[in-house]
N, C-alpha and C. Protein backbone atom coordinates (compact mmCIF):
# COMPACT_ATOMS: atom_id res chain seq x y z
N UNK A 1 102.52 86.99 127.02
CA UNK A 1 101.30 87.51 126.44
C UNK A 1 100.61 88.47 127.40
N UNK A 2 100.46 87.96 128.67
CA UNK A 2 100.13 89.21 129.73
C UNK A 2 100.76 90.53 129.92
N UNK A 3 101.99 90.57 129.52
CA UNK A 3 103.12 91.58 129.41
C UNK A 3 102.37 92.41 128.36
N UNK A 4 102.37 91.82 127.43
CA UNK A 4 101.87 92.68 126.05
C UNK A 4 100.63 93.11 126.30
N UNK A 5 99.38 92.23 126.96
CA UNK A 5 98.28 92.91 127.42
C UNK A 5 98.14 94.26 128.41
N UNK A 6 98.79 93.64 129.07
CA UNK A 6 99.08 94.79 130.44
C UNK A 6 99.81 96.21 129.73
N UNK A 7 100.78 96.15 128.72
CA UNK A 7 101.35 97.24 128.09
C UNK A 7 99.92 97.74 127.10
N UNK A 8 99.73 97.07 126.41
CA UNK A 8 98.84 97.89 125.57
C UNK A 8 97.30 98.78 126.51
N UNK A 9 97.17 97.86 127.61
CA UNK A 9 95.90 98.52 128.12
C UNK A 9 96.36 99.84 129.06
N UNK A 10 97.84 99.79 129.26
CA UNK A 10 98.64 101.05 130.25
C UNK A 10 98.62 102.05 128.72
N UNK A 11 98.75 102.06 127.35
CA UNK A 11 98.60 102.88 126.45
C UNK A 11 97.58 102.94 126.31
N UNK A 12 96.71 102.74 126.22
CA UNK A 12 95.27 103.03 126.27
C UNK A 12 94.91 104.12 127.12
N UNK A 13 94.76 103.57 128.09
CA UNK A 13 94.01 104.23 129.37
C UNK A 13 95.25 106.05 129.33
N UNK A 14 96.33 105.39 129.30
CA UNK A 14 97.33 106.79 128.62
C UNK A 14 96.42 107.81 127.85
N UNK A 15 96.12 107.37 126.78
CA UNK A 15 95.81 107.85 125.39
C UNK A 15 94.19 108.59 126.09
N UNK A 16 93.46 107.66 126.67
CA UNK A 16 92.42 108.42 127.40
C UNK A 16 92.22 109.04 128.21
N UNK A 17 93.27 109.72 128.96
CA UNK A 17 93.65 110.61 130.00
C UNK A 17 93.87 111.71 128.97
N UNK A 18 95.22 111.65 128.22
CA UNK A 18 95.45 112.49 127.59
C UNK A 18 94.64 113.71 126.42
N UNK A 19 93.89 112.47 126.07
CA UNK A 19 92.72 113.09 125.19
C UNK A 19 91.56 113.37 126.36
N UNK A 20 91.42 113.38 127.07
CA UNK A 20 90.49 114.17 128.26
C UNK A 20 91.16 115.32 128.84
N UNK A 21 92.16 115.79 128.80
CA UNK A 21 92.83 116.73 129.39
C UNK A 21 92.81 117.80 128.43
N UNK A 22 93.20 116.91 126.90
CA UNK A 22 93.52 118.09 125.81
C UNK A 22 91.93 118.52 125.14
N UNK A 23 91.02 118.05 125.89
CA UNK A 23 89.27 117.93 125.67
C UNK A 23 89.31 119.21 126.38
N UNK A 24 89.30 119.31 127.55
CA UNK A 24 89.21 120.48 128.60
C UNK A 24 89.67 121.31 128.14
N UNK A 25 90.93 121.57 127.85
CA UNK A 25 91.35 122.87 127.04
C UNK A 25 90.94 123.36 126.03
N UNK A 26 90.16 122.44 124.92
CA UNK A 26 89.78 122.98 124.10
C UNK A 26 90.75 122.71 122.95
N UNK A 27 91.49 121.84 122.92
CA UNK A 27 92.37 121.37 121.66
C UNK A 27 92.22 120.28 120.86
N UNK A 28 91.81 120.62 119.81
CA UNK A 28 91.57 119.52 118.93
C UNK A 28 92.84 119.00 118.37
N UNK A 29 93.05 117.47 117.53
CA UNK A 29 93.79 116.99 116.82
C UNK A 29 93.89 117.81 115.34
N UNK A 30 93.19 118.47 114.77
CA UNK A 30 93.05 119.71 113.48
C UNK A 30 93.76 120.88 114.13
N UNK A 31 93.96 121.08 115.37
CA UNK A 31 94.48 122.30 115.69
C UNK A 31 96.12 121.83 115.47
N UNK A 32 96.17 120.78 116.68
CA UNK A 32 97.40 120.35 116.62
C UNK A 32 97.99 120.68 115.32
N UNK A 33 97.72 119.40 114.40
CA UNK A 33 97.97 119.53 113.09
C UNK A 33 98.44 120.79 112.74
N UNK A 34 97.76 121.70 112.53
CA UNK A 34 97.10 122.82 111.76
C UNK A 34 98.65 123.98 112.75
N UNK A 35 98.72 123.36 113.72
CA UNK A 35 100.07 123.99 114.46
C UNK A 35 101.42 123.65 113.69
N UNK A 36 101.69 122.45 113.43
CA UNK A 36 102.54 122.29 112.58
C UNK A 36 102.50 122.28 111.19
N UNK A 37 101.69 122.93 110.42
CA UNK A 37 101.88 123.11 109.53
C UNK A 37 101.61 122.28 108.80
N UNK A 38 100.28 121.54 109.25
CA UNK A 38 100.03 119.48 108.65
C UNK A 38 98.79 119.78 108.10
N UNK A 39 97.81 119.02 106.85
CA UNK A 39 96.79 119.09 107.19
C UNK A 39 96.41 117.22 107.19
N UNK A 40 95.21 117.07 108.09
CA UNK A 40 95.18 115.93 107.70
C UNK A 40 95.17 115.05 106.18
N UNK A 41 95.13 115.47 105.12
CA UNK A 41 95.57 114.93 103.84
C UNK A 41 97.20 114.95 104.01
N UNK A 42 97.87 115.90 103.98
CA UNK A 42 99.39 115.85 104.00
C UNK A 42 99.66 115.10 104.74
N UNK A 43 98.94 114.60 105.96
CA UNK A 43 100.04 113.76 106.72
C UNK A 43 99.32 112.34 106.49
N UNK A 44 98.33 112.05 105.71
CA UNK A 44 98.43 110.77 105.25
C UNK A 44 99.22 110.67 103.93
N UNK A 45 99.34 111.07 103.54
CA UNK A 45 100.30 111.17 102.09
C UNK A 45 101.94 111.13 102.82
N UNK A 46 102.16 111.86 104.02
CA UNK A 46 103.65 111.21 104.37
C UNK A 46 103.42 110.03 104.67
N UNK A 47 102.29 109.32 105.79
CA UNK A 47 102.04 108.03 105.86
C UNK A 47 102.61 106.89 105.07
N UNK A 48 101.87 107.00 103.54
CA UNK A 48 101.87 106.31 102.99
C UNK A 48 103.06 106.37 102.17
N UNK A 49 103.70 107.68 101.96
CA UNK A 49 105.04 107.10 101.37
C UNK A 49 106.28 106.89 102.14
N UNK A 50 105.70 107.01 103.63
CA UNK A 50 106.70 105.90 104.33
C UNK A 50 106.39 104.60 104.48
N UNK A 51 105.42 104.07 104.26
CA UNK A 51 105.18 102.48 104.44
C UNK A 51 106.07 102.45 102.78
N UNK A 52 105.71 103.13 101.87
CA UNK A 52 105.75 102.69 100.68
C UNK A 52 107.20 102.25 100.66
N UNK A 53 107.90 103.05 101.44
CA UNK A 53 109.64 102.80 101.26
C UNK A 53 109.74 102.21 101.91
N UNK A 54 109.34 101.86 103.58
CA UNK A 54 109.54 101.19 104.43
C UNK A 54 109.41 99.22 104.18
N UNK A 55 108.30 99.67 103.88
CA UNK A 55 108.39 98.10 103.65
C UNK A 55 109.68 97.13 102.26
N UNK A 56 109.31 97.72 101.47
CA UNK A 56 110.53 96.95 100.73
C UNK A 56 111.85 96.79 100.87
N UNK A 57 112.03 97.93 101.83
CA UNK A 57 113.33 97.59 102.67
C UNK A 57 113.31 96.18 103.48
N UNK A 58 112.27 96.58 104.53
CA UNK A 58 111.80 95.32 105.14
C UNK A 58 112.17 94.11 104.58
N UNK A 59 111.37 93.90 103.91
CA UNK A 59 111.26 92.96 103.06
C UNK A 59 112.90 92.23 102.69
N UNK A 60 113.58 92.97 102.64
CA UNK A 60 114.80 93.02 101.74
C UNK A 60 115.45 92.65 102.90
N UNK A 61 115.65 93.51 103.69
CA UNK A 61 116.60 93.11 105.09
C UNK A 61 116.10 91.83 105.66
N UNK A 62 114.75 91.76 105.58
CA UNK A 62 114.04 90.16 106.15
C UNK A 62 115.38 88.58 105.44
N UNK A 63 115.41 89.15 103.91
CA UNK A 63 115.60 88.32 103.14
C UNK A 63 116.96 87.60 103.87
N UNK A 64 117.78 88.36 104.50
CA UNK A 64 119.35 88.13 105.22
C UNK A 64 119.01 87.63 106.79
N UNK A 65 118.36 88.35 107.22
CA UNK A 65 118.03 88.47 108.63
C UNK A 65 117.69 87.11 109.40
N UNK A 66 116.50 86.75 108.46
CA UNK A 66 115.37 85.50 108.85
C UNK A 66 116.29 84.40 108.98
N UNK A 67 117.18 83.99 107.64
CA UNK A 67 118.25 82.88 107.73
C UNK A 67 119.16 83.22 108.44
N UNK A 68 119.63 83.91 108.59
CA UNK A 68 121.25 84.23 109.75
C UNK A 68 120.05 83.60 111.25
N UNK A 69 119.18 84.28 111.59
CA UNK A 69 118.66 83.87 112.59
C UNK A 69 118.28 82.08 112.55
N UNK A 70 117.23 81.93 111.51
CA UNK A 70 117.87 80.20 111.40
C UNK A 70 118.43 79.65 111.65
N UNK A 71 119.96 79.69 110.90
CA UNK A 71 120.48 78.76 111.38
C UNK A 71 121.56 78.90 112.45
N UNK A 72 121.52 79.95 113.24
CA UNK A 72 121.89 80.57 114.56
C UNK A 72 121.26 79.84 115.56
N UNK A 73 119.93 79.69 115.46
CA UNK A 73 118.81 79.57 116.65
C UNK A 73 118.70 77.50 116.70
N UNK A 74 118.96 77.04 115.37
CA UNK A 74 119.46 75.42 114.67
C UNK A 74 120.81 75.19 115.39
N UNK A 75 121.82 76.15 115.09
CA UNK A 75 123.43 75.57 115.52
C UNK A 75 123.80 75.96 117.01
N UNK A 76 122.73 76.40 117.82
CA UNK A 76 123.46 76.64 119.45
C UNK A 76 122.85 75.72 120.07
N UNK A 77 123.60 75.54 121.17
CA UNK A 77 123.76 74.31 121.69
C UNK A 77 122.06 74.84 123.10
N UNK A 78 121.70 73.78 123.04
CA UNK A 78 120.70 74.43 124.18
C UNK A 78 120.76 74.88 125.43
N UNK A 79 120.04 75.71 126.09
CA UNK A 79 120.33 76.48 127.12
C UNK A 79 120.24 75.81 128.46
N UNK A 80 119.39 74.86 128.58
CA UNK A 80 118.84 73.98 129.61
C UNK A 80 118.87 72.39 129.13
């Protein structure tokens, strides 16, 4: 759990360097965008129709996955 803390607060503090640097220059996240050819509506609309596909896959692959892991993690012999 410290692992995961320590990672997320090293992305953070990342993310706030970065956005202080791209502050100084004078670059907004609309520019960015607006560089590739995005606007913020379009790229929530890809958003959402990648969760939309994404997940029922999920879901679907879960359906095989979860039990193979079951009774994998049930039938080995213990480590210690």
């Amino acid at each position: 759990m410290l692992r995961f803390l320590a990672g997320t607060l090293k992305i953070a503090l990342a993310s706030l360097l970065a956005g202080v640097a791209l502050s100084l220059f004078d670059i907004s996240s609309a520019q960015i965008l607006e560089s590739l050819g995005l606007t913020p509506t379009a790229l929530w609309d890809y958003i959402l129709r990648a969760t939309a596909w994404a997940i029922p896959n999920m879901v679907l692959g879960s359906m095989i996955i979860v039990p193979m892991w079951c009774l994998t993690y049930i039938f080995l012999p213990p480590r210690d």
